[in-house]
N, C-alpha and C. Protein backbone atom coordinates (compact mmCIF):
# COMPACT_ATOMS: atom_id res chain seq x y z
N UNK A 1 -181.11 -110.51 113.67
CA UNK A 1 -181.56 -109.18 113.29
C UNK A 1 -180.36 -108.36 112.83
N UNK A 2 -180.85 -107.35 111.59
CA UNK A 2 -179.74 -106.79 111.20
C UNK A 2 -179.98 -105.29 111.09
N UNK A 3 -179.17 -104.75 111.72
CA UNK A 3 -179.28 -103.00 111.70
C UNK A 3 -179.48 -102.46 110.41
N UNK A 4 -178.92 -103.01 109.67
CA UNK A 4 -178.98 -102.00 107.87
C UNK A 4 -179.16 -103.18 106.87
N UNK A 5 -179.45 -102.95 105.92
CA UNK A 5 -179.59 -103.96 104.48
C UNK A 5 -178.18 -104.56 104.04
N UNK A 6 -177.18 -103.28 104.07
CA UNK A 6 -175.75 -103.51 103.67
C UNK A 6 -175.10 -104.29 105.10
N UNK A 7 -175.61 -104.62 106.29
CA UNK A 7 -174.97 -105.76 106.94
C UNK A 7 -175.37 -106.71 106.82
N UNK A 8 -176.84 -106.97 106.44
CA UNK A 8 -177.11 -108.45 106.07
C UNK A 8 -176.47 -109.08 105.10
N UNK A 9 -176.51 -108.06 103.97
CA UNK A 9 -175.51 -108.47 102.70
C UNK A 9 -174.36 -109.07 102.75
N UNK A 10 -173.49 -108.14 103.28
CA UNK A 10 -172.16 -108.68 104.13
C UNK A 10 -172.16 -109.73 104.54
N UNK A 11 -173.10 -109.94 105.41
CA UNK A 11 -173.14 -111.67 106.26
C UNK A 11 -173.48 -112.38 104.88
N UNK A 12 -174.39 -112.44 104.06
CA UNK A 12 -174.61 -113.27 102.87
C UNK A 12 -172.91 -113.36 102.04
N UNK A 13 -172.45 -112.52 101.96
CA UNK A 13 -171.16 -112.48 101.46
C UNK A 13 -170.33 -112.93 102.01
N UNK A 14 -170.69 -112.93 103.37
CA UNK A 14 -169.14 -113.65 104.12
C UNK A 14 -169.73 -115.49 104.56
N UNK A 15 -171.12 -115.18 104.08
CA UNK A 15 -171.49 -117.37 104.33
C UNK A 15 -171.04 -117.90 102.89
N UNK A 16 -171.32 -116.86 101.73
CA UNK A 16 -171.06 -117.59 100.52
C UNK A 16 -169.38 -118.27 100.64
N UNK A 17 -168.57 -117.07 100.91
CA UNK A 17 -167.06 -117.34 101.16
C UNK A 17 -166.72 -118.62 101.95
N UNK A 18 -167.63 -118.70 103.33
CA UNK A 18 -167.35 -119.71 104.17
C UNK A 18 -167.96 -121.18 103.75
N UNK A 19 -169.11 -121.35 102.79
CA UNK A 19 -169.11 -122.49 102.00
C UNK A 19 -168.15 -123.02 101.19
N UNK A 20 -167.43 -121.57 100.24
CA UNK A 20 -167.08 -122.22 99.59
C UNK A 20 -165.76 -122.80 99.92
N UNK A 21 -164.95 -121.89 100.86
CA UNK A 21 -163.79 -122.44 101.46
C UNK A 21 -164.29 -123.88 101.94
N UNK A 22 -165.11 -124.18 102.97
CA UNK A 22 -165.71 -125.67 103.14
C UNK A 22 -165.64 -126.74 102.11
N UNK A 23 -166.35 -126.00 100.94
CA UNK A 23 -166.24 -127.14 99.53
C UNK A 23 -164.57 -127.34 99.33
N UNK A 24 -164.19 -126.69 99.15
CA UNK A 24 -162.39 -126.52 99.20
C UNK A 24 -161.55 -127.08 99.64
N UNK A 25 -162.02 -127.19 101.16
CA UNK A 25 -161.07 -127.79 101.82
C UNK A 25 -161.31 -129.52 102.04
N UNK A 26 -161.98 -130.15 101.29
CA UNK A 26 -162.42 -131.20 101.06
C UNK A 26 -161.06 -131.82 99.82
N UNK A 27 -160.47 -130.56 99.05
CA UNK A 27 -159.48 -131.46 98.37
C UNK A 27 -158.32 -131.70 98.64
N UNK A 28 -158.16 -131.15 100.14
CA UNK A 28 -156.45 -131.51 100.89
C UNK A 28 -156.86 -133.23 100.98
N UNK A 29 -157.56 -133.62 100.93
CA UNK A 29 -157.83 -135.38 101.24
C UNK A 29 -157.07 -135.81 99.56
N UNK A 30 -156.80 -134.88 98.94
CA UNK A 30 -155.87 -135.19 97.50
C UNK A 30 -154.40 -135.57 97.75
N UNK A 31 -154.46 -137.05 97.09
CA UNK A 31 -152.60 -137.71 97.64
C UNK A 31 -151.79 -136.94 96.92
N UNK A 32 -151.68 -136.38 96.02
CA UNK A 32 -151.05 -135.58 94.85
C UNK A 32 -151.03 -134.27 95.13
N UNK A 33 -150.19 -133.36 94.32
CA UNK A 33 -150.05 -132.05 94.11
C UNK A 33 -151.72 -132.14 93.12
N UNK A 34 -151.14 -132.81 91.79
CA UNK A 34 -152.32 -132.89 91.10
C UNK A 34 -153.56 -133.45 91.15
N UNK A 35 -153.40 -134.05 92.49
CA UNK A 35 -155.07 -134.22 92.99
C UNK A 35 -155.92 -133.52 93.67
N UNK A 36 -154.86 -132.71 94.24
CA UNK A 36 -155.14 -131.63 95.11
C UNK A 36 -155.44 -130.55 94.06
N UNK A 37 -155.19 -130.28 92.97
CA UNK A 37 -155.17 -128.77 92.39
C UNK A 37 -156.91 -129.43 91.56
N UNK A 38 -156.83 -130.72 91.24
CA UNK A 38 -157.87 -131.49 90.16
C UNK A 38 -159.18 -130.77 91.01
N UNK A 39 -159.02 -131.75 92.23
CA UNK A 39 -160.46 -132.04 93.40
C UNK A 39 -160.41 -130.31 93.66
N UNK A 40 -159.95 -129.31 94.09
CA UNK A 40 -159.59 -128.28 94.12
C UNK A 40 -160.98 -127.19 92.58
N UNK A 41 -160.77 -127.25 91.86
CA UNK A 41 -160.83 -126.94 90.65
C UNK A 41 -162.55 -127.80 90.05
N UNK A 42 -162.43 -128.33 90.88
CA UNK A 42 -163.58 -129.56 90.93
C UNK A 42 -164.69 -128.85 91.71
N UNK A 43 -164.44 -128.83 92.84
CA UNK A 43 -164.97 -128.02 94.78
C UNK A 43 -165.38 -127.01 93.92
N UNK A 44 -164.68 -126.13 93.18
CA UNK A 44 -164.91 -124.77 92.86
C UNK A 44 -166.11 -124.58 91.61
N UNK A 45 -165.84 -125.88 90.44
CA UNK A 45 -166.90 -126.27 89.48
C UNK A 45 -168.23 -126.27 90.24
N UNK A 46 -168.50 -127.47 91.40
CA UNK A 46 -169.38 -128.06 91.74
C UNK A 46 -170.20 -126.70 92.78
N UNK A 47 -169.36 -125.95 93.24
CA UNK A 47 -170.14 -124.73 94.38
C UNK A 47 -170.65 -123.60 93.22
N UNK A 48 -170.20 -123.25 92.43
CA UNK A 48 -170.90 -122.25 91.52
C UNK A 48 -171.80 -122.91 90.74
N UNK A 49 -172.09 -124.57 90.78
CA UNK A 49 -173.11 -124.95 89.64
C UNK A 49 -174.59 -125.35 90.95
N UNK A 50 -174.13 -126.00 91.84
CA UNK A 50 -174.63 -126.41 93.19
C UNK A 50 -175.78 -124.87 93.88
N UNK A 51 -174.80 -123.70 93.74
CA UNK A 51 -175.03 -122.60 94.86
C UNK A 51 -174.76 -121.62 93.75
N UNK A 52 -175.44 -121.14 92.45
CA UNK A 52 -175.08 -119.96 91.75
C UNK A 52 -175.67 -118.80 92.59
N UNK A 53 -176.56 -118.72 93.67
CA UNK A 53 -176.66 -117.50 94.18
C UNK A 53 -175.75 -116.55 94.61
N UNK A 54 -175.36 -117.89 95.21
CA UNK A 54 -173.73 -117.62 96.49
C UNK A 54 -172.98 -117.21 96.08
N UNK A 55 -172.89 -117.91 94.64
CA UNK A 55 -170.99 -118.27 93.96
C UNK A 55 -171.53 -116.43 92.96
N UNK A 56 -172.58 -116.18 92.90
CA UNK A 56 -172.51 -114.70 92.26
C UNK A 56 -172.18 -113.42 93.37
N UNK A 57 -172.64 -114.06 94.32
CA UNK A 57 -172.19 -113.11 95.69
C UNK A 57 -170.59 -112.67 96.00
N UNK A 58 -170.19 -114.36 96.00
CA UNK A 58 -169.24 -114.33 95.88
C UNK A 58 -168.09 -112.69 94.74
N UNK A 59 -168.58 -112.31 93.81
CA UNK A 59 -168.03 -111.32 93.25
C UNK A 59 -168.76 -110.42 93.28
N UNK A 60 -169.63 -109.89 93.90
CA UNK A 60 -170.49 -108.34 94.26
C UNK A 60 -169.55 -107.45 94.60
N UNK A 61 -169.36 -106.54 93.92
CA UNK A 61 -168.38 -105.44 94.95
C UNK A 61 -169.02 -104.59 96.06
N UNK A 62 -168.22 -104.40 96.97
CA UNK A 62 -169.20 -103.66 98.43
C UNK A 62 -169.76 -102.93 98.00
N UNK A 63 -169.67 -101.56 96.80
CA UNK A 63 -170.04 -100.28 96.94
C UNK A 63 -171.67 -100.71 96.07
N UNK A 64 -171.62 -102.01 95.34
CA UNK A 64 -172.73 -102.34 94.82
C UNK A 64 -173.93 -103.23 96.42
N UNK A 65 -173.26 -102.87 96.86
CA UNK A 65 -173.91 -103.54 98.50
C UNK A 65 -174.21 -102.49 99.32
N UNK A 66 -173.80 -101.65 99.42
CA UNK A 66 -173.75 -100.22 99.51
C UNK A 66 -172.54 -99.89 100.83
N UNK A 67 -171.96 -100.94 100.71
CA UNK A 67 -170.57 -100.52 101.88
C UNK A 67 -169.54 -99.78 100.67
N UNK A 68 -168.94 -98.96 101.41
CA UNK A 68 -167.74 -98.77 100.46
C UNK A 68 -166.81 -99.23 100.44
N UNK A 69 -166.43 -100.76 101.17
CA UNK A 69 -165.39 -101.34 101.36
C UNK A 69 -165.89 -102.83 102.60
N UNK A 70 -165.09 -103.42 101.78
CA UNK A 70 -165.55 -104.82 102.87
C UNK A 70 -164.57 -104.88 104.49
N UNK A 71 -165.61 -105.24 105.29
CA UNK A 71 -164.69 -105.29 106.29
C UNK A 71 -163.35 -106.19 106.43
N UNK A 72 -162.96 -105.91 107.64
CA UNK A 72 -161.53 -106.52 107.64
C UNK A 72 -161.79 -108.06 107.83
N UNK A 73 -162.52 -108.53 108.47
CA UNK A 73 -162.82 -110.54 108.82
C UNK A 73 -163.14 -110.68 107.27
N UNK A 74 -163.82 -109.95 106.42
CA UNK A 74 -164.30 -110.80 105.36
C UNK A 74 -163.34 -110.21 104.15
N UNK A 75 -162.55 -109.62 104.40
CA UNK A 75 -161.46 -109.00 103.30
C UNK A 75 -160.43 -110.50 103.72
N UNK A 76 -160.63 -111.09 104.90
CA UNK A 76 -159.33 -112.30 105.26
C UNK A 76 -160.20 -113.42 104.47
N UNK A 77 -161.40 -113.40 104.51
CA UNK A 77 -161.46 -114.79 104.04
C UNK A 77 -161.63 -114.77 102.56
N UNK A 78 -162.20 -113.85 102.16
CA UNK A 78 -161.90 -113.34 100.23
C UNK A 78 -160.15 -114.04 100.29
N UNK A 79 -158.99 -113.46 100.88
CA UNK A 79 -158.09 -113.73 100.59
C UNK A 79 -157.61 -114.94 100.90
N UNK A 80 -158.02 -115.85 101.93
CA UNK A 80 -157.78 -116.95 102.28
C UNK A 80 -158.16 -118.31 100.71
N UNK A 81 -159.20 -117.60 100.28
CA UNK A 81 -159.50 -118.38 99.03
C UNK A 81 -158.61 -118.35 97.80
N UNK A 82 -157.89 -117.03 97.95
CA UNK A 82 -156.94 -116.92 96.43
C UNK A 82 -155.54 -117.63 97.27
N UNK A 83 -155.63 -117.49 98.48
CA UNK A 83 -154.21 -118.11 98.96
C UNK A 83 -154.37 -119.65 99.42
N UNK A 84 -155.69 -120.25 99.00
CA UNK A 84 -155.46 -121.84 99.21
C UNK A 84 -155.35 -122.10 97.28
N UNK A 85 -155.70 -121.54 96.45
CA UNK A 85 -155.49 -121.88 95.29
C UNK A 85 -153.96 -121.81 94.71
N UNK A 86 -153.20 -120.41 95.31
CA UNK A 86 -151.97 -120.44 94.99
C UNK A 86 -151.22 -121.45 96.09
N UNK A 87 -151.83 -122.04 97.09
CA UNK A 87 -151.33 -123.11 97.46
C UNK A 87 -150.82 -124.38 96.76
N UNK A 88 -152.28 -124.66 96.20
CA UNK A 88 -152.13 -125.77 95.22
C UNK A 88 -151.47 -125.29 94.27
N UNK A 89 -151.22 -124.67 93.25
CA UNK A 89 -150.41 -124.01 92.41
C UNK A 89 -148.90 -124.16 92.43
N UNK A 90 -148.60 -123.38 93.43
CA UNK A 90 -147.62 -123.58 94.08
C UNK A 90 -146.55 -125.44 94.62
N UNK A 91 -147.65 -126.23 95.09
CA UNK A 91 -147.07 -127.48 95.02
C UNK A 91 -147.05 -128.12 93.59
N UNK A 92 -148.12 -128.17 92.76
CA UNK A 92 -147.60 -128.03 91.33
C UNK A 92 -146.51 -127.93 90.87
N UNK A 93 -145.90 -126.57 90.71
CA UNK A 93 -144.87 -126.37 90.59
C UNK A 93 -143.32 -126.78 91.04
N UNK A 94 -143.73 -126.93 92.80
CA UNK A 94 -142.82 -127.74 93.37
C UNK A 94 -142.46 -129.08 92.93
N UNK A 95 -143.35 -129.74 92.45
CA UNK A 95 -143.58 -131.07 92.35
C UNK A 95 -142.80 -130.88 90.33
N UNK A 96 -142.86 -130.08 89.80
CA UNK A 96 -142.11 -129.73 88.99
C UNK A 96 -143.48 -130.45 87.35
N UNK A 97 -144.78 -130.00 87.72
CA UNK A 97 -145.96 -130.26 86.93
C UNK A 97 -146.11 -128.99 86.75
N UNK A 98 -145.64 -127.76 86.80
CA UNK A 98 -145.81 -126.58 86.30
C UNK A 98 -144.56 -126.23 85.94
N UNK A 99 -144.80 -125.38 84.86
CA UNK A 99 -143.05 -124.02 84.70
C UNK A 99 -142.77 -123.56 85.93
N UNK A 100 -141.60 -122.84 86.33
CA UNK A 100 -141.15 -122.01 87.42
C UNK A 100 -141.30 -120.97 87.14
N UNK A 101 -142.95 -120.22 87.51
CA UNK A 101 -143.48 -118.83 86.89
C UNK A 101 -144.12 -118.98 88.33
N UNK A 102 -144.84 -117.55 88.50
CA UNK A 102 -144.61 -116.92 89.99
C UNK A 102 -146.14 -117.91 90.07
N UNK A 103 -146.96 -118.26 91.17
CA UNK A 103 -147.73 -119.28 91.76
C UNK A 103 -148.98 -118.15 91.76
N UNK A 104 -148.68 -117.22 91.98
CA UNK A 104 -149.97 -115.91 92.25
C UNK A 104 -150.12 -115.94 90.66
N UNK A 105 -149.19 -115.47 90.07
CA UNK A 105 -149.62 -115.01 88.43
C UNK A 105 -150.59 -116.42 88.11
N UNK A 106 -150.14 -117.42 88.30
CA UNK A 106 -150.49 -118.94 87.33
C UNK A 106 -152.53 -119.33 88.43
N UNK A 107 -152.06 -119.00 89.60
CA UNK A 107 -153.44 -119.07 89.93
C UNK A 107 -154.50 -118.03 89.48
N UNK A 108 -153.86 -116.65 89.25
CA UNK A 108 -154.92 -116.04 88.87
C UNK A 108 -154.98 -116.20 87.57
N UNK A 109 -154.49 -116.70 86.46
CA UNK A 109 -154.71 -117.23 85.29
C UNK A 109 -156.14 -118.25 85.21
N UNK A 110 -155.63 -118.96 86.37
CA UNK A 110 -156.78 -120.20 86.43
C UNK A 110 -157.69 -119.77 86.95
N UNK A 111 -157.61 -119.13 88.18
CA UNK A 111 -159.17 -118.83 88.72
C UNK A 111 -159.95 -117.44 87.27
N UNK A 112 -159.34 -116.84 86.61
CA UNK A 112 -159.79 -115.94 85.87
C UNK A 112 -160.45 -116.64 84.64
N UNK A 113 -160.03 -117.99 84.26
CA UNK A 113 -160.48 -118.68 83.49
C UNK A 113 -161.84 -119.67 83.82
N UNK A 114 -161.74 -120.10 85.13
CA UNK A 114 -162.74 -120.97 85.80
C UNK A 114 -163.99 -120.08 85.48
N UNK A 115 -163.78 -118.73 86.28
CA UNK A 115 -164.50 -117.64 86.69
C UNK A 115 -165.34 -117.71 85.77
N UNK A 116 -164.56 -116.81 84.61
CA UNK A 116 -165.28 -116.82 83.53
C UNK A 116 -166.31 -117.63 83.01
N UNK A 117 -165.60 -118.69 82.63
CA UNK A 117 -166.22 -120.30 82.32
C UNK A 117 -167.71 -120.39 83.02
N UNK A 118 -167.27 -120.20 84.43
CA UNK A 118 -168.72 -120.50 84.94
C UNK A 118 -169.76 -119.44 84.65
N UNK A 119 -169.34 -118.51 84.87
CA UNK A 119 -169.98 -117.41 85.14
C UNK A 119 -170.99 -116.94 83.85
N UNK A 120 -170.54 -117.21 82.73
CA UNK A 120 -171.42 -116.84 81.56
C UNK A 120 -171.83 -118.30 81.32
N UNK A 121 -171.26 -119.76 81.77
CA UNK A 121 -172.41 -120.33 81.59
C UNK A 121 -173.51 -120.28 82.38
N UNK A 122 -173.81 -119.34 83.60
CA UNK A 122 -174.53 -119.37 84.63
C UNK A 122 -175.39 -118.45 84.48
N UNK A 123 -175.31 -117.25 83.30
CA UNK A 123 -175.94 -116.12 82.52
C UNK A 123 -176.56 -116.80 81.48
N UNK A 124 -176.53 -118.25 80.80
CA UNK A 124 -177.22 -119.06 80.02
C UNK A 124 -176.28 -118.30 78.54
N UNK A 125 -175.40 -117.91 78.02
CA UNK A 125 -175.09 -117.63 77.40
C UNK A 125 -174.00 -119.06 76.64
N UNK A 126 -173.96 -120.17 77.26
CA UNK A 126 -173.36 -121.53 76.65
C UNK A 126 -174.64 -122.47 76.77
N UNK A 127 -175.02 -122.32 75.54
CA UNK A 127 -176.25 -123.06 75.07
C UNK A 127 -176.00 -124.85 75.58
N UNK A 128 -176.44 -125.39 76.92
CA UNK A 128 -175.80 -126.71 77.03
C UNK A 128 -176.26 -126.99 78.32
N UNK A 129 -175.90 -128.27 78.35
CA UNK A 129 -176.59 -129.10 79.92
C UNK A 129 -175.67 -128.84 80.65
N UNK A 130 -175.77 -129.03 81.80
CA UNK A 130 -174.71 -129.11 83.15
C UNK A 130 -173.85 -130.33 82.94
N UNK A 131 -174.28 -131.55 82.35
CA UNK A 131 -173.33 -132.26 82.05
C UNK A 131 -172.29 -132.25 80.89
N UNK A 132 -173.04 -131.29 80.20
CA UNK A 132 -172.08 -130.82 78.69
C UNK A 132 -171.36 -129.95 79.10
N UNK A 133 -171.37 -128.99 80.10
CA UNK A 133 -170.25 -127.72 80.19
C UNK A 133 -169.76 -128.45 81.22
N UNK A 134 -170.11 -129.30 82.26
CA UNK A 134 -168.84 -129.83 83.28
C UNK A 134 -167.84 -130.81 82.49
N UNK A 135 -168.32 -131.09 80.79
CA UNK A 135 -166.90 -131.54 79.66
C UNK A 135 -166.65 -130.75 79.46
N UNK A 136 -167.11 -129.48 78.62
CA UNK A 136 -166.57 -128.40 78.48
C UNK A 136 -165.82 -127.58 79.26
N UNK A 137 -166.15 -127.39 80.12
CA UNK A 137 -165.25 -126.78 81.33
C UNK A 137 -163.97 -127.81 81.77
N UNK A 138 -163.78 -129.10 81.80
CA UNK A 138 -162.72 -129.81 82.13
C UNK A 138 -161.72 -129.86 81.03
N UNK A 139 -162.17 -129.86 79.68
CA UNK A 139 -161.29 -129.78 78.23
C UNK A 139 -160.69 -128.63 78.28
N UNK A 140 -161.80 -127.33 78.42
CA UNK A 140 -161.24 -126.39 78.55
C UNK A 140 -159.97 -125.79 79.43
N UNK A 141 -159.99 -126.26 80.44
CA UNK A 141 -159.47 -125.93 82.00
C UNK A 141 -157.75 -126.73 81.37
N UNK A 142 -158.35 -128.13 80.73
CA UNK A 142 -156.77 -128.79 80.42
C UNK A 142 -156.09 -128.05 79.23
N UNK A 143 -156.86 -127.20 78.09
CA UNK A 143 -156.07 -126.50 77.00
C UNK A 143 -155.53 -125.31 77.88
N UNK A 144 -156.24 -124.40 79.24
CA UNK A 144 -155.75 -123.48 79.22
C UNK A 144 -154.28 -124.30 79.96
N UNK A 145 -154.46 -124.80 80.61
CA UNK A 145 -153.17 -125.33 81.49
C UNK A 145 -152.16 -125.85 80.56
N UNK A 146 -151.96 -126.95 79.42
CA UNK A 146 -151.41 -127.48 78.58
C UNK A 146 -150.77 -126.53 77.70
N UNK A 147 -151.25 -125.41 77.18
CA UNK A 147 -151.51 -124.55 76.17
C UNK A 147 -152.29 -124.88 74.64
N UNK A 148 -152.09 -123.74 73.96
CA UNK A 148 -152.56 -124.49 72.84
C UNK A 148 -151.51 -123.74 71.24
N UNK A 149 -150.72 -122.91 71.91
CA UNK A 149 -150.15 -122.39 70.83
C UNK A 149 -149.76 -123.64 69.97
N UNK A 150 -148.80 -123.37 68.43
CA UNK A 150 -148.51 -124.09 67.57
C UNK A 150 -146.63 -123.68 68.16
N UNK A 151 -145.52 -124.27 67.50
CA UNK A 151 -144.24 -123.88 67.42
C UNK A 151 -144.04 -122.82 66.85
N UNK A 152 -144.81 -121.82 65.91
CA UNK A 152 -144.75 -120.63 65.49
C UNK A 152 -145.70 -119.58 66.13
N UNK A 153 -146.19 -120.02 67.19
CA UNK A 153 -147.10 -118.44 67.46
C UNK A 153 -146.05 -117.70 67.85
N UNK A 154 -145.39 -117.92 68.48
CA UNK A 154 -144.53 -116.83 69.35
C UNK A 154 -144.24 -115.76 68.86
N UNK A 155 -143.48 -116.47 67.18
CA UNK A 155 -142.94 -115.32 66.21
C UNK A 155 -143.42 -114.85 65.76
N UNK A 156 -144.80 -115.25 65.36
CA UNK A 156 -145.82 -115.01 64.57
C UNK A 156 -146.65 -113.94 65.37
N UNK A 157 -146.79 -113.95 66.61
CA UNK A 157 -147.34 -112.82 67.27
C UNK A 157 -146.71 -112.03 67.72
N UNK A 158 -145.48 -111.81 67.85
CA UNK A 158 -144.43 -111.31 67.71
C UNK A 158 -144.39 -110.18 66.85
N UNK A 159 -144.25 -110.90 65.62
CA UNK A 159 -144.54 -109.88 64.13
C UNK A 159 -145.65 -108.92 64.27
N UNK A 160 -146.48 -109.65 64.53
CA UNK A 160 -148.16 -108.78 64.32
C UNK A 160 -148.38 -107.79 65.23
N UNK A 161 -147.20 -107.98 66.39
CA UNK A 161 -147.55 -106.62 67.46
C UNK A 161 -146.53 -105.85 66.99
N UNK A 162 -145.18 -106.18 66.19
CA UNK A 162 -144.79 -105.10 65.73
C UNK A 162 -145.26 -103.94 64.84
N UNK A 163 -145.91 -104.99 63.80
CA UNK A 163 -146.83 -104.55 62.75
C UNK A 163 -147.48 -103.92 63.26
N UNK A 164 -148.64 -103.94 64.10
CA UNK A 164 -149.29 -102.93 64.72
C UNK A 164 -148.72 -101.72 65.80
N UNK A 165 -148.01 -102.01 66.19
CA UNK A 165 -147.26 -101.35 66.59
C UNK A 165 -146.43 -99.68 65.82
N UNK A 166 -146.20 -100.32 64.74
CA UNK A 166 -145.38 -99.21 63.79
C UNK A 166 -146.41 -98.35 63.36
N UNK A 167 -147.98 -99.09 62.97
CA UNK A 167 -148.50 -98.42 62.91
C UNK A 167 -149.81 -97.28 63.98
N UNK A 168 -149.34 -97.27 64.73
CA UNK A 168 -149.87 -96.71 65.86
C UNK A 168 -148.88 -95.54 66.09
């Protein structure tokens, strides 16, 4: 039994979190940095395609719940999730499969990209099967990581923000 609407919510918000950390922690069984970040990245594919209720809960903001702020147990486990990703990230890097760029910046790159990814295919806005966007989403996931510039973007975008720039 729940005293108000906005504590049940909460509890729905803080089981979505505790699944998905569960799905998660299934990829420390990864022998690798990069098996760990793969299976990782995988856990996270498979719980927002598996559980889109959850995995949309997952980003509700409180005041749309009608708290004006999440409590403190479920503000730890929101963060426990961005700090097992910059985990993996982080050994990445150690392991010397990433640049030496800060582990927070490079995870929230990735989770902002996953996010996305899923999230508007989960709004039906990527016309495609679940087996066509779990290629799409893995091609994708390797251009954002790989990059995709050419040997001239740099300068080349470079220029164009000056250009715009002067004129502003």
């Amino acid at each position: 039994h729940y005293d108000s609407r906005e504590e049940m919510l909460l509890d729905v918000v803080g089981e979505a979190y505790r699944l998905l950390s569960e799905s998660l922690h299934g990829a420390l069984s990864g022998r690798t940095p990069a098996g760990r970040l793969f299976m990782a990245g995988q856990a996270y594919l498979d719980f927002g395609l598996s559980q889109p209720k959850y995995y949309e809960m997952l980003y509700t903001p409180a005041h749309t719940l009608g708290a004006e702020q999440f409590p403190d147990a479920l503000t730890a486990r929101i963060a426990s999730v961005g700090q097992f990703f910059n985990d993996r990230v982080r050994e990445c890097i150690d392991a010397g499969l990433f640049q030496r760029l800060d582990p927070q910046d490079v995870a929230v790159t990735l989770w902002a990209h996953a996010h996305g990814l899923i999230s508007i295919y989960l709004r039906g806005c990527l016309p495609m099967d679940v087996d066509e966007f779990r290629h799409h989403f893995r091609a994708s996931s390797r251009r954002a990581i790989t990059g995709m510039e050419s040997p001239s973007y740099e300068a080349e975008m470079d220029r164009a923000i000056e250009e715009i720039s002067a004129h502003s």
